[in-house]
Protein backbone atom coordinates (compact mmCIF):
# COMPACT_ATOMS: atom_id res chain seq x y z
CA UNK A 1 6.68 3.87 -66.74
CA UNK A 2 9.31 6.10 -65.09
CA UNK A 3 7.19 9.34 -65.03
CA UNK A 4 4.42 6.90 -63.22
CA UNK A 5 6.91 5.63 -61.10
CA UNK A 6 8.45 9.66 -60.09
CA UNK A 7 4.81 10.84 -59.46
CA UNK A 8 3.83 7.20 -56.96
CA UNK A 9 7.40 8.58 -55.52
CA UNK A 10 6.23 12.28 -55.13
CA UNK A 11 2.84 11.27 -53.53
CA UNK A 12 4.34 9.11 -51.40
CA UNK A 13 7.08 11.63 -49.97
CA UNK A 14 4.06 14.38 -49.41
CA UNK A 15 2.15 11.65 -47.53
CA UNK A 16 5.04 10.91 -45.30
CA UNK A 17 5.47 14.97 -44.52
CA UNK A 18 2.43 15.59 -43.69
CA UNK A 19 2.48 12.95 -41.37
CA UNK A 20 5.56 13.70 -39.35
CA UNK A 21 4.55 16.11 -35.97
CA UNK A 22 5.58 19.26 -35.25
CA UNK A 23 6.21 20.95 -38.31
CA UNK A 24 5.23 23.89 -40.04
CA UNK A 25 0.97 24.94 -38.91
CA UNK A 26 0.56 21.91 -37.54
CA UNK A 27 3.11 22.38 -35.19
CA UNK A 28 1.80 25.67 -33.88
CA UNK A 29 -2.37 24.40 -34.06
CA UNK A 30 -0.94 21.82 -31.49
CA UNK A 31 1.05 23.98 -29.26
CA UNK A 32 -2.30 26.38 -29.45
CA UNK A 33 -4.20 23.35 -28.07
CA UNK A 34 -2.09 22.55 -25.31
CA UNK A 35 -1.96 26.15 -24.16
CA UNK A 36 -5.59 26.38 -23.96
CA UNK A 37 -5.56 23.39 -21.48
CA UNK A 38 -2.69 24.51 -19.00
CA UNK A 39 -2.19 26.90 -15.98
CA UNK A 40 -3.62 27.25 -12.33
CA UNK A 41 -6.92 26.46 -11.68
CA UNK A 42 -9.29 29.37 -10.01
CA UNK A 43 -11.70 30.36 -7.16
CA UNK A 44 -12.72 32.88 -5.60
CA UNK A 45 -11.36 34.74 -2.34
CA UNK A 46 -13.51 36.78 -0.15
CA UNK A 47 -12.50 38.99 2.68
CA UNK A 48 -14.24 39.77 6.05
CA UNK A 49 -13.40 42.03 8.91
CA UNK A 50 -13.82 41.00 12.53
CA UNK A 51 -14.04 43.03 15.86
CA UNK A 52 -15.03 39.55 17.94
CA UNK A 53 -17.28 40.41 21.07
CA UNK A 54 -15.79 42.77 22.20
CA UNK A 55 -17.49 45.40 19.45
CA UNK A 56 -20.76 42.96 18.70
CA UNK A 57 -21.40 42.56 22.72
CA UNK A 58 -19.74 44.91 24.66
CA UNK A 59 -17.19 44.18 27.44
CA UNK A 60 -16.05 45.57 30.67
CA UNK A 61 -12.49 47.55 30.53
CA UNK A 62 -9.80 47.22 32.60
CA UNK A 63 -10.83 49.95 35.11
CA UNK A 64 -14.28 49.16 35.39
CA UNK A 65 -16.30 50.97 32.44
CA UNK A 66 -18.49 48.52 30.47
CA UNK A 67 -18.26 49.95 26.79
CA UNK A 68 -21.06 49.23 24.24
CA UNK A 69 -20.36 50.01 20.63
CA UNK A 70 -23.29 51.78 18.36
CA UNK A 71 -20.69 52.17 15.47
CA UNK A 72 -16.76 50.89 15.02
CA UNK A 73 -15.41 51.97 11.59
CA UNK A 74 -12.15 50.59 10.03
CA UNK A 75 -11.42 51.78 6.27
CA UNK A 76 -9.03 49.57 4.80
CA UNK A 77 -7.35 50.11 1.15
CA UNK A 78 -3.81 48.38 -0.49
CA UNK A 79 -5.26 44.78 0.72
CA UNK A 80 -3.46 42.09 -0.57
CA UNK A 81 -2.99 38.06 0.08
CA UNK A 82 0.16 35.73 -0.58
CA UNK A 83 0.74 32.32 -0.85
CA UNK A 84 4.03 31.74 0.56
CA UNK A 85 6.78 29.28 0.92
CA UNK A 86 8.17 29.19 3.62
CA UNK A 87 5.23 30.71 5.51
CA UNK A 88 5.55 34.07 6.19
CA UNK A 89 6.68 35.53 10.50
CA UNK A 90 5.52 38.45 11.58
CA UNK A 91 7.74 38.98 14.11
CA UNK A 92 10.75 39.41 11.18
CA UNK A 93 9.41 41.95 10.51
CA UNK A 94 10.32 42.01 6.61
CA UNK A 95 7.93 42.63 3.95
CA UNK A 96 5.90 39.67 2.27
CA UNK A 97 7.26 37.88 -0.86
CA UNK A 98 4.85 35.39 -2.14
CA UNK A 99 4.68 32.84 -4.83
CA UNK A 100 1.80 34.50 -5.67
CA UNK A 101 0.28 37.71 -5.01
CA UNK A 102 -3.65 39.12 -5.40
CA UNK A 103 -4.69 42.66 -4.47
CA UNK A 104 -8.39 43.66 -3.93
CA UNK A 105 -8.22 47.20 -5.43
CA UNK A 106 -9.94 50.14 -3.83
CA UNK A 107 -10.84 51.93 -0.29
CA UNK A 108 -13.30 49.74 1.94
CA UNK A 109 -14.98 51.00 4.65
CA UNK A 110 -16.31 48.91 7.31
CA UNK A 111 -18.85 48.92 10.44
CA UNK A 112 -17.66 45.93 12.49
CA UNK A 113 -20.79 46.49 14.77
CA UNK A 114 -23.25 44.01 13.03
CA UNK A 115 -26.34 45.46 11.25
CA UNK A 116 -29.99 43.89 10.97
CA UNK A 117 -28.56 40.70 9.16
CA UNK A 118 -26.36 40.43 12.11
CA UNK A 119 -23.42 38.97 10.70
CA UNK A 120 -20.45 37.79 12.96
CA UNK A 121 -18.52 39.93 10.15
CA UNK A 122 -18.29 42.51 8.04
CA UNK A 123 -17.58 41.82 4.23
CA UNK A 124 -14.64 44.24 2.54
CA UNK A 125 -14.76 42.33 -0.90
CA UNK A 126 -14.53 39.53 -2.85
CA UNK A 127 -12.02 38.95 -5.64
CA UNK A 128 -13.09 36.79 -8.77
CA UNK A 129 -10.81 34.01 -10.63
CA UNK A 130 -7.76 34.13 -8.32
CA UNK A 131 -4.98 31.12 -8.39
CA UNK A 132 -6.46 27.73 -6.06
CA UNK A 133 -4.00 27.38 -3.52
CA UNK A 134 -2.98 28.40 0.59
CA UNK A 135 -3.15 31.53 1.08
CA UNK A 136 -1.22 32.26 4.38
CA UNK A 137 -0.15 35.89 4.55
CA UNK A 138 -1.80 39.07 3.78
CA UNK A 139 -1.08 42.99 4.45
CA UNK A 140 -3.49 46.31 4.49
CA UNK A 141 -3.43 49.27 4.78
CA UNK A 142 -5.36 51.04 7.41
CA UNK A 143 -5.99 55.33 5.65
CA UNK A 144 -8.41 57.99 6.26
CA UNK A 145 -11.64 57.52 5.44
CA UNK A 146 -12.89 59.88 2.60
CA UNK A 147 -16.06 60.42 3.21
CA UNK A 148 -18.88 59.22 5.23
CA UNK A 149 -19.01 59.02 9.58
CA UNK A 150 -15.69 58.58 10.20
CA UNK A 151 -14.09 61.09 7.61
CA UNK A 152 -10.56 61.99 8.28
CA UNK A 153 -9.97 59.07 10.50
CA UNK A 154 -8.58 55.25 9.81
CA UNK A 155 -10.56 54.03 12.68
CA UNK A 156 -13.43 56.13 14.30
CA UNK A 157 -15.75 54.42 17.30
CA UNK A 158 -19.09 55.57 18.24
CA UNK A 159 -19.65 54.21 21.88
CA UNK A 160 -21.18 54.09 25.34
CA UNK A 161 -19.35 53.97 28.71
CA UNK A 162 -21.31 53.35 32.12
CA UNK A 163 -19.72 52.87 35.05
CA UNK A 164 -22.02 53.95 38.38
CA UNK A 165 -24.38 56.45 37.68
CA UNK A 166 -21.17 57.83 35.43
CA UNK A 167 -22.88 57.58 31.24
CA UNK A 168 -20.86 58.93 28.40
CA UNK A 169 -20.76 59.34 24.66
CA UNK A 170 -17.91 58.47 23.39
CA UNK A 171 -16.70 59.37 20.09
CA UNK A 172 -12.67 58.99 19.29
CA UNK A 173 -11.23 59.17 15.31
CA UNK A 174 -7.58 57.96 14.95
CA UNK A 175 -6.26 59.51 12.16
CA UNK A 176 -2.67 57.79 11.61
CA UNK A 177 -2.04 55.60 8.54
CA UNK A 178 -1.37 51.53 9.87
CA UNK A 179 0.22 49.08 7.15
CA UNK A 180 -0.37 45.33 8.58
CA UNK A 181 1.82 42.36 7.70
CA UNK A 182 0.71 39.20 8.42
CA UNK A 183 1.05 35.41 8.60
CA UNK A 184 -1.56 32.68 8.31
CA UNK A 185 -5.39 33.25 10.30
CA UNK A 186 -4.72 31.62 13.96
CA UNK A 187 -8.07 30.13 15.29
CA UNK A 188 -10.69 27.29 15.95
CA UNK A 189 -10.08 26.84 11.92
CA UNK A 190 -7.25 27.16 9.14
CA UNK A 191 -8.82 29.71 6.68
CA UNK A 192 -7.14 31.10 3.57
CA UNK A 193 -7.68 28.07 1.74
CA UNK A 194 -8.82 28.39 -1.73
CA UNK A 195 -10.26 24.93 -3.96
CA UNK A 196 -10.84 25.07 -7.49
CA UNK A 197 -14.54 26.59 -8.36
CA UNK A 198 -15.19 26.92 -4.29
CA UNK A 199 -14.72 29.87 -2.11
CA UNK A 200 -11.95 30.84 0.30
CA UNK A 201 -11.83 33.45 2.82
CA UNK A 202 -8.86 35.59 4.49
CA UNK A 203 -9.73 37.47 7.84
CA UNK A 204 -8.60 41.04 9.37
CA UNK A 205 -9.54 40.67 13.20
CA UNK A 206 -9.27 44.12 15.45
CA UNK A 207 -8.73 43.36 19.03
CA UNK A 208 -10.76 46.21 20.59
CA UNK A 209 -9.37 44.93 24.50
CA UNK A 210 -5.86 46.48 23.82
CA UNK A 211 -7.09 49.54 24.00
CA UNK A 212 -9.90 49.25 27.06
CA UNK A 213 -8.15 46.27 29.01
CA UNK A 214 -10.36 42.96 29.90
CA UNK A 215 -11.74 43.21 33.25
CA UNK A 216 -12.40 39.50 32.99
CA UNK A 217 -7.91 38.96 33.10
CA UNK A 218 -5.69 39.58 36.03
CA UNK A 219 -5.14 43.34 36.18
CA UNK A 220 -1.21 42.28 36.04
CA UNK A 221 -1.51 40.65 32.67
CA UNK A 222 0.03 41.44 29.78
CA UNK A 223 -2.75 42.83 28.26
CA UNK A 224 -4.09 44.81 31.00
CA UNK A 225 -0.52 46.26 31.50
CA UNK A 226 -0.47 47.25 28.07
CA UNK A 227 -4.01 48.51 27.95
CA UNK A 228 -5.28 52.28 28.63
CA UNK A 229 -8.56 51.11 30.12
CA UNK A 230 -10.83 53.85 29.35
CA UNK A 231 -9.96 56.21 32.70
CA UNK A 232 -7.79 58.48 30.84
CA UNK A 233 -10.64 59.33 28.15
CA UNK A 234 -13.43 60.08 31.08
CA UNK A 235 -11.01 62.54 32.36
CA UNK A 236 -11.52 64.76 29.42
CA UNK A 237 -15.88 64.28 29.51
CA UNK A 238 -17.55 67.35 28.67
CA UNK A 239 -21.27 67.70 29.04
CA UNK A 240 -21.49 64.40 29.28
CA UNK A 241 -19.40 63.56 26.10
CA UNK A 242 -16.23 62.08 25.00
CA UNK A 243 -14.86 63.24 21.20
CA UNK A 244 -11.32 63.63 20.63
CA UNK A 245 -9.31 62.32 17.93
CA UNK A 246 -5.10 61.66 18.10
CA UNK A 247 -4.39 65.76 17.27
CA UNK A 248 -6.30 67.34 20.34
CA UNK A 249 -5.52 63.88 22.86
CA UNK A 250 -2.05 64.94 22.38
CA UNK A 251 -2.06 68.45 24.61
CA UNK A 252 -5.19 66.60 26.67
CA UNK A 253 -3.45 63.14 27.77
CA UNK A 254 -0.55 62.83 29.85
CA UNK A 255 3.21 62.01 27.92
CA UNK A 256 2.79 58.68 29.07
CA UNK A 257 -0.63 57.92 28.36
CA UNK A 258 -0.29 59.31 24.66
CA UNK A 259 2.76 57.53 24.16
CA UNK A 260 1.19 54.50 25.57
CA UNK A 261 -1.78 55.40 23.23
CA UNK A 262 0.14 55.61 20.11
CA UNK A 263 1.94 51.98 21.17
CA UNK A 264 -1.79 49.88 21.81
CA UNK A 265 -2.81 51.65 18.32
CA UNK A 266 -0.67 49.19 16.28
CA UNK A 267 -1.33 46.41 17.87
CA UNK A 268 -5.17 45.84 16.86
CA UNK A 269 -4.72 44.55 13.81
CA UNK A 270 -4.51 40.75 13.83
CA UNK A 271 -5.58 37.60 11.72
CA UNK A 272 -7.44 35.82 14.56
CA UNK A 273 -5.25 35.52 17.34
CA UNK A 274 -2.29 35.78 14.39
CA UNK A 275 0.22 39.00 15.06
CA UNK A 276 1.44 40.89 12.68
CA UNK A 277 3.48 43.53 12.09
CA UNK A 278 2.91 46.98 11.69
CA UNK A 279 4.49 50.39 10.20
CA UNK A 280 2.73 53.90 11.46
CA UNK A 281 2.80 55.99 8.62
């Protein structure tokens, strides 16, 4: 009777431990499971490039020449977007700390004059499986192009200017290295946005009138001011051709003017109408 008793006892003790939680493999199949199920949910990010217009129309400058674009080529590497709390200003000046960060990896070379498909933008890439969520800030890098039309040069525009029975090719490579910073996309709509399963997109936008000027503004507005309208550049023609790049434009242009040239450079980058903030490298 007592060794029946011990071994009911000893059967009911094992039932008992093996129905108590959270020990021994049990413990770690269930922490397994609930590992499986947690963490940020994903979508996908894409990223365009924009030269509005200005570079898909044309546009009169400031001074008078109307400027047609055949070719406008950024190349754009180290491009990266944030979501950020508190939202991220520009104007600080201060580099971007997000929450979260996600890089596109590579050098990207872009036409922002539209091809046959005539897209109002040019696609740099698309990352895969980022974090859902706002993203309001992003920075790139503007380098060199490797290879390719506009070799040697971060931004390189292939152009027409007519003004009178005046016609000239116009073909000027900026070589300098341009590292944007900036906040949320300013415009008709917020962008950056990115659901679960669904894509978002994040948008560079080059602002081609800071250089020329806007004949359509006040010649005494800010950007016109600001602007070298393209009168300095048909000063060097030569057999009916414009091609200089920042190297030879600095013994060609005026002090002023290349100083004033070297200023506008920095400013084209934008998100929209967003600012941002740049370092010449």
């Amino acid at each position: 009777m007592r060794t029946l008793k011990a071994a009911l006892f000893a059967a009911l003790a094992m039932a008992v431990l093996l129905a108590v939680p959270g020990c021994g493999d049990a413990d770690q199949a269930q922490e397994g499971s609930e590992d499986q199920t947690l963490g940020p949910e994903y979508g996908t990010l894409q990223f365009v490039a924009n030269g509005e217009d200005f570079v898909r129309e044309g546009f009169v400058s400031s001074d008078g020449w109307s400027i047609t674009f055949r070719h406008l080529y950024v190349t754009i590497s180290d491009l990266t977007a944030y979501q950020t709390d508190p939202p991220y200003d520009p104007h600080s000046h201060e580099e971007i700390v997000g929450e979260v960060a996600v890089e596109l990896e590579g050098v990207h070379t872009v036409d922002l004059v539209p091809g046959e498909d005539g897209s109002a933008t040019a696609l740099v890439g698309i990352l895969e499986e980022v974090p859902a969520g706002h993203y309001n800030a992003m920075s790139w890098t503007m380098v060199p192009a490797a290879d390719g039309p506009s070799r040697g040069y971060s931004i390189y525009l292939d152009a027409q200017a007519e003004k009178g029975n005046q016609s000239y090719n116009v073909m000027l490579g900026f070589e300098d290295i341009y590292h944007y910073s900036a906040g949320e996309y300013v415009g008709d709509v917020r962008k950056g946005f990115v659901e679960p399963g669904e894509t978002g997109e994040l948008e560079m936008t080059f602002h081609l009138d800071h250089l020329f000027g806007d004949q359509e503004l006040p010649e005494d507005s800010e950007l016109n001011l600001m602007a070298m309208g393209f009168g300095p550049f048909a000063a060097l023609m030569q057999e009916g051709t414009v091609e200089e790049d920042l190297g030879s434009l600095a013994s060609k242009l005026s002090q002023a003017d290349y100083e004033k040239l070297l200023a506008v450079l920095s400013t084209l980058g934008h998100t929209g109408e967003g600012h941002c903030s740049c370092v010449v490298r």
